[in-house]
N, C-alpha and C. Protein backbone atom coordinates (compact mmCIF):
# COMPACT_ATOMS: atom_id res chain seq x y z
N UNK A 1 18.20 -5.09 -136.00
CA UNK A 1 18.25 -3.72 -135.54
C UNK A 1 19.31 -3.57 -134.44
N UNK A 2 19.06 -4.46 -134.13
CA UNK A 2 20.38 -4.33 -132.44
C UNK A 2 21.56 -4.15 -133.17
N UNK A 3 21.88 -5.12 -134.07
CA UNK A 3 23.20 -5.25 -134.62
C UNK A 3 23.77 -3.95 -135.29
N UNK A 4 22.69 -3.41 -136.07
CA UNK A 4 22.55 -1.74 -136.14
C UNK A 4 23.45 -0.93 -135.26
N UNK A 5 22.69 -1.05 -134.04
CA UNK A 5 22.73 0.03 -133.09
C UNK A 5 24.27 -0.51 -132.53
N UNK A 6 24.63 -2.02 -132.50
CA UNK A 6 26.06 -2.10 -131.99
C UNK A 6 26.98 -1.31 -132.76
N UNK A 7 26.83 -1.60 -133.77
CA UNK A 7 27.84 -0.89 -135.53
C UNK A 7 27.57 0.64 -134.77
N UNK A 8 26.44 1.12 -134.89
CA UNK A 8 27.12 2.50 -135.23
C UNK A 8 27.27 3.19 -133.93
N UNK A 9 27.14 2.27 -132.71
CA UNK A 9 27.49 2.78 -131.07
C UNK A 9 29.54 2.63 -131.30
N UNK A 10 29.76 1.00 -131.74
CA UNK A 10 31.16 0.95 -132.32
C UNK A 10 31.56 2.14 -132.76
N UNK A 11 31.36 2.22 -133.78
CA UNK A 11 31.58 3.56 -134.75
C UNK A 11 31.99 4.46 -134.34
N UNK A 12 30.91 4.57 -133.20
CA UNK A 12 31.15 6.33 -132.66
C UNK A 12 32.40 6.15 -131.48
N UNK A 13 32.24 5.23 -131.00
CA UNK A 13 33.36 4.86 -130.24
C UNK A 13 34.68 4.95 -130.81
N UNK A 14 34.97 4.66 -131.37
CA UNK A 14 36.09 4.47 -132.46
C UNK A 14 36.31 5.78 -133.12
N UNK A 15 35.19 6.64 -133.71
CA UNK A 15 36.15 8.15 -134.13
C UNK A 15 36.01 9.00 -132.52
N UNK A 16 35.87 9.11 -132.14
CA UNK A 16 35.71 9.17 -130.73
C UNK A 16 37.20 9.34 -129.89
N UNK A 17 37.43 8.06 -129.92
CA UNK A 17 38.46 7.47 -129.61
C UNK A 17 40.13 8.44 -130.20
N UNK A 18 39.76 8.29 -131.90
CA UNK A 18 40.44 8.89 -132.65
C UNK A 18 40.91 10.49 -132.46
N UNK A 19 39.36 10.96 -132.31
CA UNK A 19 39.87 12.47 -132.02
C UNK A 19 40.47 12.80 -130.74
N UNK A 20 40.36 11.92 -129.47
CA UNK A 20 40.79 12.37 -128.44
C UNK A 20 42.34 12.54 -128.84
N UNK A 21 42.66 11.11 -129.55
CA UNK A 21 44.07 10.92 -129.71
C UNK A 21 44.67 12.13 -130.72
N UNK A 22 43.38 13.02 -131.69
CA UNK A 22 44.76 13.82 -132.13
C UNK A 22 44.84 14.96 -131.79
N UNK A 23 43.54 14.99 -129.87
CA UNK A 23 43.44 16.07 -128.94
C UNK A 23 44.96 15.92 -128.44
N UNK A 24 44.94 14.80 -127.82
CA UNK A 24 46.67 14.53 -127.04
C UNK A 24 47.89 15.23 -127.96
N UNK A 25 47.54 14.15 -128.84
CA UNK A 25 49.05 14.69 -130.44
C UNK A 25 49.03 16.65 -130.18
N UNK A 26 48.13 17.48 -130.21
CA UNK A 26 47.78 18.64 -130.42
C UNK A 26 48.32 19.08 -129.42
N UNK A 27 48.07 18.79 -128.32
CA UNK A 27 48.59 19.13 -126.67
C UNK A 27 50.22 19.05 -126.56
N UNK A 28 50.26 18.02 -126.90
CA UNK A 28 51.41 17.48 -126.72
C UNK A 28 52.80 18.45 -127.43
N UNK A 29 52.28 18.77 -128.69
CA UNK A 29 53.06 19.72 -129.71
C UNK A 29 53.18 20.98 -129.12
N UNK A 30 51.88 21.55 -128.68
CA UNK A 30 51.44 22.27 -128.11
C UNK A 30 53.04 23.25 -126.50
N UNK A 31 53.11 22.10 -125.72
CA UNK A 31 53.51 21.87 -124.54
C UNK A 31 55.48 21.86 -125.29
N UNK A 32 55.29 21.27 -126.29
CA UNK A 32 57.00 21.08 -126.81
C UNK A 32 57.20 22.55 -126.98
N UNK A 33 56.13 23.13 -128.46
CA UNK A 33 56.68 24.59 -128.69
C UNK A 33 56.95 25.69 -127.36
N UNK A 34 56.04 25.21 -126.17
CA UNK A 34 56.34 26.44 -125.30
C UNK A 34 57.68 25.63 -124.80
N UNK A 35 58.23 24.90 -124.34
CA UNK A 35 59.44 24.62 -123.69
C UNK A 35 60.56 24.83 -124.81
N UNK A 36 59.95 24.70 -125.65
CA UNK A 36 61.28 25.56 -126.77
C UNK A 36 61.69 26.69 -126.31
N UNK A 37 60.50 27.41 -126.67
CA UNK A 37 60.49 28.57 -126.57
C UNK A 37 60.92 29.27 -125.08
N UNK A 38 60.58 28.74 -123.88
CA UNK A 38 61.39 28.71 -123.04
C UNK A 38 62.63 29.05 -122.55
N UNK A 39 63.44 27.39 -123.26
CA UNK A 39 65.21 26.94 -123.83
C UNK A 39 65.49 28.47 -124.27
N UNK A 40 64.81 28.69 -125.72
CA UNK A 40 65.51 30.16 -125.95
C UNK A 40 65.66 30.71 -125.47
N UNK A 41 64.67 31.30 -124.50
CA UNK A 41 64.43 32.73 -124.19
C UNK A 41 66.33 32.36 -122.81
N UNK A 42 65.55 31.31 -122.01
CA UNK A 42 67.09 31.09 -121.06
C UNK A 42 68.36 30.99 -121.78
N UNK A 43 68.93 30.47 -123.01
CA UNK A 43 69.53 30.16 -123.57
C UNK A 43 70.18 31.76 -123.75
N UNK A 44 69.78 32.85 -124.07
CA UNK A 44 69.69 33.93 -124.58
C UNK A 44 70.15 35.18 -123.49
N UNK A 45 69.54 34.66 -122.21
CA UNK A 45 69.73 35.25 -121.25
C UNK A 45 71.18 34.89 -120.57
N UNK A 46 71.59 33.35 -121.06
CA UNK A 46 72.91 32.94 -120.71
C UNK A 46 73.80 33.39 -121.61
N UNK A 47 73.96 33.94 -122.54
CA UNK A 47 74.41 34.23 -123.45
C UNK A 47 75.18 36.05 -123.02
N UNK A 48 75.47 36.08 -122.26
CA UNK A 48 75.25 37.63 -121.46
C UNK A 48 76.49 38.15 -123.03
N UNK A 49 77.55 38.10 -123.54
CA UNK A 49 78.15 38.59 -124.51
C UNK A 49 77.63 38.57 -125.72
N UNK A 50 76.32 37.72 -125.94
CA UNK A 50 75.16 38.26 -127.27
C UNK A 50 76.33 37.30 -128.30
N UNK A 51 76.94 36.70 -128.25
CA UNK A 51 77.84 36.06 -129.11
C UNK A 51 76.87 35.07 -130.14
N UNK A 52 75.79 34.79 -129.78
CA UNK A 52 74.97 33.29 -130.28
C UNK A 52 75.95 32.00 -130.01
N UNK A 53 76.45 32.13 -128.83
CA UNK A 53 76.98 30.99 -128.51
C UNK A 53 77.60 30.84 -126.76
N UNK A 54 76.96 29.85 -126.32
CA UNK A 54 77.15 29.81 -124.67
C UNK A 54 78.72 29.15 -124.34
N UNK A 55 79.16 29.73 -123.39
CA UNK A 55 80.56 29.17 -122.97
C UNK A 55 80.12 28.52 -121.84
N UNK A 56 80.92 27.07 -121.45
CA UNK A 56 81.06 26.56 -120.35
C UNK A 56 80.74 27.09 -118.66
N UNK A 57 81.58 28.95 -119.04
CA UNK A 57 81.80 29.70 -118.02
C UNK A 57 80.27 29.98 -117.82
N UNK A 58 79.91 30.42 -119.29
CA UNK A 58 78.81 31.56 -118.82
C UNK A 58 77.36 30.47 -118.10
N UNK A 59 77.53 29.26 -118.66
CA UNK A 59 76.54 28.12 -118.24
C UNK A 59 76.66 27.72 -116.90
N UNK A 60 77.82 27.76 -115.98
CA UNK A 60 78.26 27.74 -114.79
C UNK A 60 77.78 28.61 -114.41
N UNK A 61 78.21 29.86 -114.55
CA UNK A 61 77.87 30.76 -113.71
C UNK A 61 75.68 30.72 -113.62
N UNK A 62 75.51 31.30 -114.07
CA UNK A 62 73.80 30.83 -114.65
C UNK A 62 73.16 29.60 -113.69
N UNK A 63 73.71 28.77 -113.62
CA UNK A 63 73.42 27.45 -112.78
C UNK A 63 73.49 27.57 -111.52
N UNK A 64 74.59 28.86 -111.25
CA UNK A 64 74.55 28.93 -110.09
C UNK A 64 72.97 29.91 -109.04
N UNK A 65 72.33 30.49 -110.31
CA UNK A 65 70.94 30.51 -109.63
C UNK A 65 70.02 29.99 -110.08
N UNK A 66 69.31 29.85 -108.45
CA UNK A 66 68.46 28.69 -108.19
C UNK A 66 67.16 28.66 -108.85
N UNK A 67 66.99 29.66 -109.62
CA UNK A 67 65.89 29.85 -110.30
C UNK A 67 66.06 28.70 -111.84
N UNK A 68 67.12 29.43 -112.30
CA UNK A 68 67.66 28.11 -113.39
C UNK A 68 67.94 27.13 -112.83
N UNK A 69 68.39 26.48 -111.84
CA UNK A 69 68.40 25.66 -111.54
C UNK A 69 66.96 24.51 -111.13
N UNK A 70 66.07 25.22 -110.50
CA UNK A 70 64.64 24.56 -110.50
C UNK A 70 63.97 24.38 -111.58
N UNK A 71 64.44 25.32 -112.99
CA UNK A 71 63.73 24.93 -114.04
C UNK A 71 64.39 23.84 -114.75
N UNK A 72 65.45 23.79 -114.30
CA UNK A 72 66.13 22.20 -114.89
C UNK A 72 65.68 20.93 -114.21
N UNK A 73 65.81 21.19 -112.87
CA UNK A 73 65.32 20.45 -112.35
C UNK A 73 63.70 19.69 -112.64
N UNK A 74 62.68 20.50 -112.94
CA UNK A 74 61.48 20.58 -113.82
C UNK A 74 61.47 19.68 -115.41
N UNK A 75 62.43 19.57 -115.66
CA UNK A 75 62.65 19.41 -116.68
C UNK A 75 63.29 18.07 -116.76
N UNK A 76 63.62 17.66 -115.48
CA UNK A 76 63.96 16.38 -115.65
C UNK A 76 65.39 16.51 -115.41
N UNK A 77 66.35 17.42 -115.62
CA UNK A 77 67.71 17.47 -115.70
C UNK A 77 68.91 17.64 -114.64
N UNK A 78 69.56 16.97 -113.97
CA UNK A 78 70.47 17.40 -112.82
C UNK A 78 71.40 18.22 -113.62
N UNK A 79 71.21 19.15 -112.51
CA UNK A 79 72.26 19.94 -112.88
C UNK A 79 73.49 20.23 -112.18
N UNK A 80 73.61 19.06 -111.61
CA UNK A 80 74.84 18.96 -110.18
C UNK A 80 76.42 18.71 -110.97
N UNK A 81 76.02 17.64 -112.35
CA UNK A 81 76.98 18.03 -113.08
C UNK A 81 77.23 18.32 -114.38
N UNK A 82 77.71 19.69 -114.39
CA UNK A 82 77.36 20.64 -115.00
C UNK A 82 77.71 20.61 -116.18
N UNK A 83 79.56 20.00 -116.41
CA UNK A 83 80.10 19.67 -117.39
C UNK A 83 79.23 18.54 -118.54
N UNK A 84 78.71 17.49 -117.98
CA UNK A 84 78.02 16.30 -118.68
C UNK A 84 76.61 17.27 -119.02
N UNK A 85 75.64 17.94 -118.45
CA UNK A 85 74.61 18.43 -118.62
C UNK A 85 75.17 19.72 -119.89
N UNK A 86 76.48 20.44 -120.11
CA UNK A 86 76.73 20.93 -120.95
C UNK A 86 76.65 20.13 -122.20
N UNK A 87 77.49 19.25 -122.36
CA UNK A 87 77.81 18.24 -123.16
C UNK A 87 76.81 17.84 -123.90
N UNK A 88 76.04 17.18 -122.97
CA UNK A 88 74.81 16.57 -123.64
C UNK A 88 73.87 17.69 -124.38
N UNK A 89 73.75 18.81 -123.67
CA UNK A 89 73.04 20.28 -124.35
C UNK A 89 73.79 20.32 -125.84
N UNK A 90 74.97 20.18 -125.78
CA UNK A 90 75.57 20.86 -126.78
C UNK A 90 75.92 19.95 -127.84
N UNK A 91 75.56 18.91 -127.42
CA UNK A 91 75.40 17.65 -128.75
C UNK A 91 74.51 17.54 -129.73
């Protein structure tokens, strides 16, 4: 009987375990689509000539407030140089 109760205490442990992990996976996707969605919306706002396409200039200028700038920063990204942080965006 014990051996029972180990198996299906295991068991539960184990899908348990499982669903947290495809709680995370869910979150995780979750957290990407809004920072997409984000990118756009800034992306869009840098875009001030509606062209669907950002110039060097217009990404400079943009950087130069600090509001975009803290959300890069957030994000993991220096934005001190601007040219390489283009680059790499635009790769």
């Amino acid at each position: 009987v014990l051996n029972v109760l180990t198996g299906v205490f295991c068991q539960n442990a184990i899908d348990s375990a499982a669903h947290d992990q495809d709680l995370v996976t869910q979150s995780v996707l979750a957290h990407k689509r809004m920072y997409v969605k984000q990118i756009q919306h800034i992306f869009k706002e840098i875009d001030v000539d509606s062209s669907g396409s950002i110039t060097i200039q217009e990404f400079k200028d943009h950087l130069e407030n600090e509001h975009m700038q803290a959300y890069f920063d957030s994000l993991g990204l220096d934005t001190s140089d601007v040219w390489t942080l283009f680059k790499l965006l635009d790769a």
